[in-house]
C-alpha atoms as a PDB file:
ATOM      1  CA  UNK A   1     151.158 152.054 176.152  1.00  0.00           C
ATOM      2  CA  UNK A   2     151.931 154.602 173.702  1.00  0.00           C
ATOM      3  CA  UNK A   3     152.722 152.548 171.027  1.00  0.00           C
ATOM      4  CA  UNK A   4     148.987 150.866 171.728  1.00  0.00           C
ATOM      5  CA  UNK A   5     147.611 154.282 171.079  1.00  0.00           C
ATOM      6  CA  UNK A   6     149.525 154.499 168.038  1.00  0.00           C
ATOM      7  CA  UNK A   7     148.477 151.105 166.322  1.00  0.00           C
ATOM      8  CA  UNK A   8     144.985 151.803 167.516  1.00  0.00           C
ATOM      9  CA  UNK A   9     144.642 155.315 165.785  1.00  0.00           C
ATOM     10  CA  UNK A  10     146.740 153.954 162.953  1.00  0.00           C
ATOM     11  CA  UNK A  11     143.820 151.360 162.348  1.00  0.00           C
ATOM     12  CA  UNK A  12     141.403 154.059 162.792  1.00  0.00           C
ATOM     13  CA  UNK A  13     142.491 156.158 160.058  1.00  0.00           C
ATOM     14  CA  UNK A  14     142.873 152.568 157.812  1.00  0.00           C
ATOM     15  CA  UNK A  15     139.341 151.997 158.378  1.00  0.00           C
ATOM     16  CA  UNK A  16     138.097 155.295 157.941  1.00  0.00           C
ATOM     17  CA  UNK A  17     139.819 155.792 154.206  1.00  0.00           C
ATOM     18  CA  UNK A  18     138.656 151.998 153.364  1.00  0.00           C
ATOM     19  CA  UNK A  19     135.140 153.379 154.205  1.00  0.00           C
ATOM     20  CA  UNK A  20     135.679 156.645 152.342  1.00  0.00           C
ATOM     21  CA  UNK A  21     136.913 154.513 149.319  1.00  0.00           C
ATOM     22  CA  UNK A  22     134.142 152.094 149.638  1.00  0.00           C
ATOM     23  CA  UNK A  23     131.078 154.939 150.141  1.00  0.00           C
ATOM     24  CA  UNK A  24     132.831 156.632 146.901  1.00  0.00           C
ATOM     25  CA  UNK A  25     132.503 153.356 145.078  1.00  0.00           C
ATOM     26  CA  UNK A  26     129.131 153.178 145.904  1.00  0.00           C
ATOM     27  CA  UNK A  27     128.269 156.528 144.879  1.00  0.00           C
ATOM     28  CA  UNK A  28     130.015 156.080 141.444  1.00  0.00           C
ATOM     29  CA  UNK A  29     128.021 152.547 141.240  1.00  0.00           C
ATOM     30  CA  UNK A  30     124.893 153.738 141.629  1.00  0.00           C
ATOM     31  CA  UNK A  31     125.061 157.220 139.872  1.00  0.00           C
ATOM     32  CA  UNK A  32     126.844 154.882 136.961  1.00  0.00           C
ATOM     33  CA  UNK A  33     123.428 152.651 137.246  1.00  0.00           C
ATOM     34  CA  UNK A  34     121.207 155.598 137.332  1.00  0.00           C
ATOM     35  CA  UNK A  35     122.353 156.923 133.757  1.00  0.00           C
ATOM     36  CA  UNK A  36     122.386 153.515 131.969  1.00  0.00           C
ATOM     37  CA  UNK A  37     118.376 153.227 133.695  1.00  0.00           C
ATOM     38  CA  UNK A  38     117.869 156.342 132.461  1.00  0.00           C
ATOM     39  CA  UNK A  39     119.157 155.782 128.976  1.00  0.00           C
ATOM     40  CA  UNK A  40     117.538 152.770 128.168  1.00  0.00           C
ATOM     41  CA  UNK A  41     114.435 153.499 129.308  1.00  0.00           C
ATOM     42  CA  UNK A  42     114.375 156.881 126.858  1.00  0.00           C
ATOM     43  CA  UNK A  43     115.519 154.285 124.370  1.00  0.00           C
ATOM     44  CA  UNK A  44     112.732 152.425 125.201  1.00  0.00           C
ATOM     45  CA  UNK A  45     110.628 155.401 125.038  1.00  0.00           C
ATOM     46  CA  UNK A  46     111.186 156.041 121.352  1.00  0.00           C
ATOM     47  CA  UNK A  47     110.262 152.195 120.385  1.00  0.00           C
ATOM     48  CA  UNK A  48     106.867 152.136 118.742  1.00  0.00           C
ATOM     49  CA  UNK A  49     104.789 148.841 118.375  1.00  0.00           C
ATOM     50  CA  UNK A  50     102.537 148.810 115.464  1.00  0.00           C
ATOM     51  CA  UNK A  51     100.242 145.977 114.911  1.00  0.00           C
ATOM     52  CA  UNK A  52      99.898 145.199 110.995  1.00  0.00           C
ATOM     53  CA  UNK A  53      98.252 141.895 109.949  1.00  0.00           C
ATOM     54  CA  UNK A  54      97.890 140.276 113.268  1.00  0.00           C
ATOM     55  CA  UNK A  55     101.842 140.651 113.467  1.00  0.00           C
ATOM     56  CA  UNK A  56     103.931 143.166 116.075  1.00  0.00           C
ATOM     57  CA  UNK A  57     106.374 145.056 114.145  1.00  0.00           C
ATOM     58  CA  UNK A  58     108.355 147.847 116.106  1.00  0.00           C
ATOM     59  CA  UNK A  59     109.183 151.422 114.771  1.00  0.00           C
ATOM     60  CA  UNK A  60     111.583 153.594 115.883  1.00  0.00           C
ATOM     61  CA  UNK A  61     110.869 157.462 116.602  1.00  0.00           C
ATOM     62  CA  UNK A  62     113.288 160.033 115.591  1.00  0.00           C
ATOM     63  CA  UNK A  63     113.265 163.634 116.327  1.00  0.00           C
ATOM     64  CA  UNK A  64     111.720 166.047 114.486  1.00  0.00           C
ATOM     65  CA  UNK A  65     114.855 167.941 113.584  1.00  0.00           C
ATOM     66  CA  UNK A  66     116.304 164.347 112.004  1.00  0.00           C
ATOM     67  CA  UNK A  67     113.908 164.416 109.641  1.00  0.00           C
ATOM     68  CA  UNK A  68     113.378 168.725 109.207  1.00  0.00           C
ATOM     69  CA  UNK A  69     114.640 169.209 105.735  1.00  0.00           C
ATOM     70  CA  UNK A  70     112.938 166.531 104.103  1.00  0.00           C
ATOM     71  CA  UNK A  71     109.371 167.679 105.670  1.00  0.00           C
ATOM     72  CA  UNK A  72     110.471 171.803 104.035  1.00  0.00           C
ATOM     73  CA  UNK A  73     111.029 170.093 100.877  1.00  0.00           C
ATOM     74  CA  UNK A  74     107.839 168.142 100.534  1.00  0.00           C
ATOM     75  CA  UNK A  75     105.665 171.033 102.293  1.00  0.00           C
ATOM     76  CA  UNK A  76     107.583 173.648  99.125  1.00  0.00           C
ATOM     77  CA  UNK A  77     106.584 170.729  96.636  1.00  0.00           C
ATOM     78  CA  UNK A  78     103.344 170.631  97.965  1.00  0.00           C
ATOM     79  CA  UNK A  79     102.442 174.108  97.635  1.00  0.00           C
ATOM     80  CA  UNK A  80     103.742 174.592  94.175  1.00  0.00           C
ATOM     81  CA  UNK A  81     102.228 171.293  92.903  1.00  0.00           C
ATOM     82  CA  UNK A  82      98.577 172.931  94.466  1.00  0.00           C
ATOM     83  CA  UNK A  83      99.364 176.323  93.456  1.00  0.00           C
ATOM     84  CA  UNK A  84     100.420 176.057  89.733  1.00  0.00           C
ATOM     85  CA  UNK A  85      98.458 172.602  89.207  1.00  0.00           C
ATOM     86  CA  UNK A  86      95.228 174.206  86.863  1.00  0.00           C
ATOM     87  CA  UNK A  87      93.051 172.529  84.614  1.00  0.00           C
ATOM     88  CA  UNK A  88      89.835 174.012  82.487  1.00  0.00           C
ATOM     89  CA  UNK A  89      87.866 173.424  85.296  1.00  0.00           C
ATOM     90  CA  UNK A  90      86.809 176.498  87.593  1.00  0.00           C
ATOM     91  CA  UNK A  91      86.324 173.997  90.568  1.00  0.00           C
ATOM     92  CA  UNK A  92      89.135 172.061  90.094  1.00  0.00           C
ATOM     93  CA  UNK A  93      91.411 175.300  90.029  1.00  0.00           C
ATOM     94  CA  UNK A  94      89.586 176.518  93.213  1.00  0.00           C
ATOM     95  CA  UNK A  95      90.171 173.314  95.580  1.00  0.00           C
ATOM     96  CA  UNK A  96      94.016 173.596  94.313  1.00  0.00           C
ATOM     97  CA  UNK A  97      94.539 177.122  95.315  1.00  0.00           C
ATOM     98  CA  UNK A  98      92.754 176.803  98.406  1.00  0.00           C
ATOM     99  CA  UNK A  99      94.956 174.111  99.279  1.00  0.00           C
ATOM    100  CA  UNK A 100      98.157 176.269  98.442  1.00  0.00           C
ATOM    101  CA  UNK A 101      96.464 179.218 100.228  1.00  0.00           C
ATOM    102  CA  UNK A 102      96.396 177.215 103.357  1.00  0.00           C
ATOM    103  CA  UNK A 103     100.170 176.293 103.031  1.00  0.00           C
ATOM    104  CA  UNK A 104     101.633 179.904 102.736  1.00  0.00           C
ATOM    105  CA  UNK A 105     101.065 183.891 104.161  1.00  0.00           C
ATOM    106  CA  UNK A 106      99.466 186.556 102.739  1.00  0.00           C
ATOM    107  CA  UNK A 107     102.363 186.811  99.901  1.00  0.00           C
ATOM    108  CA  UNK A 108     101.003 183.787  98.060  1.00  0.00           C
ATOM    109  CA  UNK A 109      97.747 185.486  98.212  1.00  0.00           C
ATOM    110  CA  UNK A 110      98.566 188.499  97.003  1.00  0.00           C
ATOM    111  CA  UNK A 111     100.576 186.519  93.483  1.00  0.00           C
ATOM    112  CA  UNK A 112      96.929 184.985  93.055  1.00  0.00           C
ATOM    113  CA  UNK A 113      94.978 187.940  93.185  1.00  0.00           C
ATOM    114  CA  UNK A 114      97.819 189.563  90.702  1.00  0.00           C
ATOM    115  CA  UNK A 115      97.130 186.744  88.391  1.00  0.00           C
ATOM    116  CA  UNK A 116      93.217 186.823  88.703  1.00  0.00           C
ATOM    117  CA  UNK A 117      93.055 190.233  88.039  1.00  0.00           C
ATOM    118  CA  UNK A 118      95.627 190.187  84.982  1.00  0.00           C
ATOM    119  CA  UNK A 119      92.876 187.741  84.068  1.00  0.00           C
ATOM    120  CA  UNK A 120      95.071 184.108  84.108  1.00  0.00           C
ATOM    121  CA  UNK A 121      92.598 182.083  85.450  1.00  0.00           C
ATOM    122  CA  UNK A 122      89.509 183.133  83.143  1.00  0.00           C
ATOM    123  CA  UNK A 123      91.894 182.289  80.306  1.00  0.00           C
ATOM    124  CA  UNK A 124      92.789 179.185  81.463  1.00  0.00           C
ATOM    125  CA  UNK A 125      89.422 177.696  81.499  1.00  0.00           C
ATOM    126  CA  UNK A 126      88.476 179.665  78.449  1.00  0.00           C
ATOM    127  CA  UNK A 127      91.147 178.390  76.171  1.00  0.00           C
ATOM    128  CA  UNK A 128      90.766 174.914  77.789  1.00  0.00           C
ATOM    129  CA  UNK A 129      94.697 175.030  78.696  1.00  0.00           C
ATOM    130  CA  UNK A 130      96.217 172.558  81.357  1.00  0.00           C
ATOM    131  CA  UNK A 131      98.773 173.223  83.320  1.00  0.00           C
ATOM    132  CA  UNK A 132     101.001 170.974  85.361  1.00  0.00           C
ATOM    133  CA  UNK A 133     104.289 171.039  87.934  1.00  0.00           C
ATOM    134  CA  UNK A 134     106.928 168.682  86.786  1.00  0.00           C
ATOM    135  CA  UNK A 135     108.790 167.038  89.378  1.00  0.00           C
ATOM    136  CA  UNK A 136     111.111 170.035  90.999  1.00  0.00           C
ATOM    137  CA  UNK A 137     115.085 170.129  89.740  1.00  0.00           C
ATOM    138  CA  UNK A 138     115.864 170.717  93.227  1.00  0.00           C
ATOM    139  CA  UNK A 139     115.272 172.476  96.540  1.00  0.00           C
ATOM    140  CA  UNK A 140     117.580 174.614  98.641  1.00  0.00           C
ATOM    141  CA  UNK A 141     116.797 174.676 102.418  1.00  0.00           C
ATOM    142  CA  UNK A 142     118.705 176.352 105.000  1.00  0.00           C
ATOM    143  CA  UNK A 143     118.007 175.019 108.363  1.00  0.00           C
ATOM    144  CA  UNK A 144     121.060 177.186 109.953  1.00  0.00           C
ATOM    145  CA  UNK A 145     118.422 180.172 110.438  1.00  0.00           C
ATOM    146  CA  UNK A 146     114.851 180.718 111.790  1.00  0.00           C
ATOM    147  CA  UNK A 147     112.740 181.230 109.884  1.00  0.00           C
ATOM    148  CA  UNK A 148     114.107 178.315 107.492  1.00  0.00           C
ATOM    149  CA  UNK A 149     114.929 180.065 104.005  1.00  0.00           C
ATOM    150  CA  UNK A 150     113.690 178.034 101.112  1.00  0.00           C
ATOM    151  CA  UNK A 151     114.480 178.597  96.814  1.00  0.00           C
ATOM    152  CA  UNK A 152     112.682 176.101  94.398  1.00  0.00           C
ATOM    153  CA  UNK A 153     114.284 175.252  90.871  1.00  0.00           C
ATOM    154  CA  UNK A 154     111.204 173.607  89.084  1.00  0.00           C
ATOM    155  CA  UNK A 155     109.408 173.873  85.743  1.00  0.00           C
ATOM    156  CA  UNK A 156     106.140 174.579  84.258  1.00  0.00           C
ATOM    157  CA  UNK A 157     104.344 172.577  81.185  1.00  0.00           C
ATOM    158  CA  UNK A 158     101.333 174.527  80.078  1.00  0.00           C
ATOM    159  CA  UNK A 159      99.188 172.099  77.610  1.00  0.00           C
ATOM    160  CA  UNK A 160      97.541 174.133  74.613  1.00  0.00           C
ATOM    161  CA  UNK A 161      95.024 172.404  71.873  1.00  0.00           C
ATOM    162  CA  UNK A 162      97.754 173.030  69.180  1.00  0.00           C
ATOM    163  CA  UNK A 163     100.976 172.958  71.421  1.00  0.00           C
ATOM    164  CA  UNK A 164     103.037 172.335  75.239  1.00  0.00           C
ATOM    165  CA  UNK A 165     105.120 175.390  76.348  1.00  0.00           C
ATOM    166  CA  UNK A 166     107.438 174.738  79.156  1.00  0.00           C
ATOM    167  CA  UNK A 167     108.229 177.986  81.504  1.00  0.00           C
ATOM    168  CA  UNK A 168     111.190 177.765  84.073  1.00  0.00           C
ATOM    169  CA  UNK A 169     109.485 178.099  87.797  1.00  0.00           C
ATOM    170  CA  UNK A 170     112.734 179.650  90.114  1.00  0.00           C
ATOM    171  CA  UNK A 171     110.873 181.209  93.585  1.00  0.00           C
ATOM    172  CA  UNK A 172     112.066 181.572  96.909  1.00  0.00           C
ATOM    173  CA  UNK A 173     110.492 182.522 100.154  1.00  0.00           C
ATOM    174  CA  UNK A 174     111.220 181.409 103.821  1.00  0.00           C
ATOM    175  CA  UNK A 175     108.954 178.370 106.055  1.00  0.00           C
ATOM    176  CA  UNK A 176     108.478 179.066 109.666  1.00  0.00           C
ATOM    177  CA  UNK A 177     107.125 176.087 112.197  1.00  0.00           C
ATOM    178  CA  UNK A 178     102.642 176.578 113.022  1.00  0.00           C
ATOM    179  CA  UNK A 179     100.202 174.736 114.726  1.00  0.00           C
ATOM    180  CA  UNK A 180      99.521 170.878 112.413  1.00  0.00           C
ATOM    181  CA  UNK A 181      96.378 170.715 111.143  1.00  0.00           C
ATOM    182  CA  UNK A 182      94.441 168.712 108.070  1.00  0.00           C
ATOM    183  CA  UNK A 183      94.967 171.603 105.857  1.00  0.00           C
ATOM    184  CA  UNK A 184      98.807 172.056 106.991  1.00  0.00           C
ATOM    185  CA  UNK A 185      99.715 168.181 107.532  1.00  0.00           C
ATOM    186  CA  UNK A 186     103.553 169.429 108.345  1.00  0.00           C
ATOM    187  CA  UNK A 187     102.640 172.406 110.540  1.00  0.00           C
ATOM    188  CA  UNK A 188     104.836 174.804 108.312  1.00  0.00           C
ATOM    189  CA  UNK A 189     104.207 177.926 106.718  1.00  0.00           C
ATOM    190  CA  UNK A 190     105.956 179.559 103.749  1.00  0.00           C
ATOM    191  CA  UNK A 191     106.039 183.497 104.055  1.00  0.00           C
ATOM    192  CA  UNK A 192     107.653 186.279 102.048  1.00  0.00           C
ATOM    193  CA  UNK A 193     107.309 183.975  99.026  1.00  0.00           C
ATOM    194  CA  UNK A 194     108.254 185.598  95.566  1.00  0.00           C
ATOM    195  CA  UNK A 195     108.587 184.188  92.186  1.00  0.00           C
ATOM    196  CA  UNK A 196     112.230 185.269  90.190  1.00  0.00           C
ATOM    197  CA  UNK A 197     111.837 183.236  87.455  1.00  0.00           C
ATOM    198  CA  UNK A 198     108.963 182.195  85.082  1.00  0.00           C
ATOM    199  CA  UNK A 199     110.181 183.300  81.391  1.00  0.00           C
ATOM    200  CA  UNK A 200     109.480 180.526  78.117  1.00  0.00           C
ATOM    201  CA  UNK A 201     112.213 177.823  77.815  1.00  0.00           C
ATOM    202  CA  UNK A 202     110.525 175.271  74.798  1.00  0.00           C
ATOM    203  CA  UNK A 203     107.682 175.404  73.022  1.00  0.00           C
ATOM    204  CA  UNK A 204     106.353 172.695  71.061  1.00  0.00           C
ATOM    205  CA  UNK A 205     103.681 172.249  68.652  1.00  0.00           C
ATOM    206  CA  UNK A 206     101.132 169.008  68.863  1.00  0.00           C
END
């Protein structure tokens, strides 16, 4: 009799760790299922279908972050190529430093009001001088810290009827992340921004 009671509770307790075995399978099943659903469809997520001649081609998005240096770089380039780009053409030299305006804070402001009233821009027109960014040496960007902090190694050719002076351009200045607009395609804008270096380095007669 007792050794009925035994085999019976022995078979209990076999069938009640096969069913804790078997629910803790199940459990690492489905929460195993769960994450690969969940994965694939946020790698779904990213996939972007573009239609281009009447043909599917698929794109994939990255995050912003992936990409955040190159976008500082282009948005510096940007504003120097608008801000130093001048011709002998009043409205020509307007639209370009309205575009830089947009692109920085009040400390780009301020360096074109310094140069207005020192003059630079009526002397530009009036001597009929160009003046033109060459492609930048390079561009430092340190993402490590908000707000991102930013120095640009570029040059300056300023085109005179009888000759081409090229000035050094070294500045530096720091971007922090705004609101994207059509004036601010990147949604960036560069504050405390200083020029350090702008002295003669050639000059050369035409």
């Amino acid at each position: 009799m007792f050794k009925q009671f035994k085999n019976i509770d022995t078979a209990f307790q076999f069938v009640r760790l096969f069913a804790i075995i078997f629910l803790v399978c199940n459990v690492i099943i489905c929460l195993y299922t769960v994450y690969r659903t969940t994965a694939t469809v946020q790698k779904g997520q990213q996939k972007i279908y573009v239609l281009y001649n009447g043909k599917l081609m698929d794109a994939i998005a990255t995050q912003r972050s992936d990409s955040l240096q190159v976008e500082i770089r282009d948005h510096v380039k940007m504003f120097h190529f608008y801000f130093y780009s001048l011709q002998p053409d009043e409205a020509v030299n307007k639209r370009h430093v309205t575009a830089a305006l947009y692109l920085a804070d009040n400390s780009a402001r301020q360096e074109y009001n310094n140069l207005s009233e020192n003059g630079y821009y009526t002397n530009i027109i009036s001597a009929n001088v160009s003046q033109e960014v060459l492609d930048y040496d390079s561009i430092q960007v340190d993402i490590n810290h908000v707000p991102y902090s930013f120095r640009y190694f570029g040059k300056l050719r300023i085109i005179r009827a009888t000759s081409v002076l090229t000035r050094s351009l070294i500045t530096e200045g720091y971007v922090r992340m705004t609101d994207i607009s059509d004036h601010n395609p990147h949604g960036m804008l560069i504050e405390r921004w200083k020029v350090d270096d702008n002295k003669d380095l050639t000059l050369e007669k035409r």
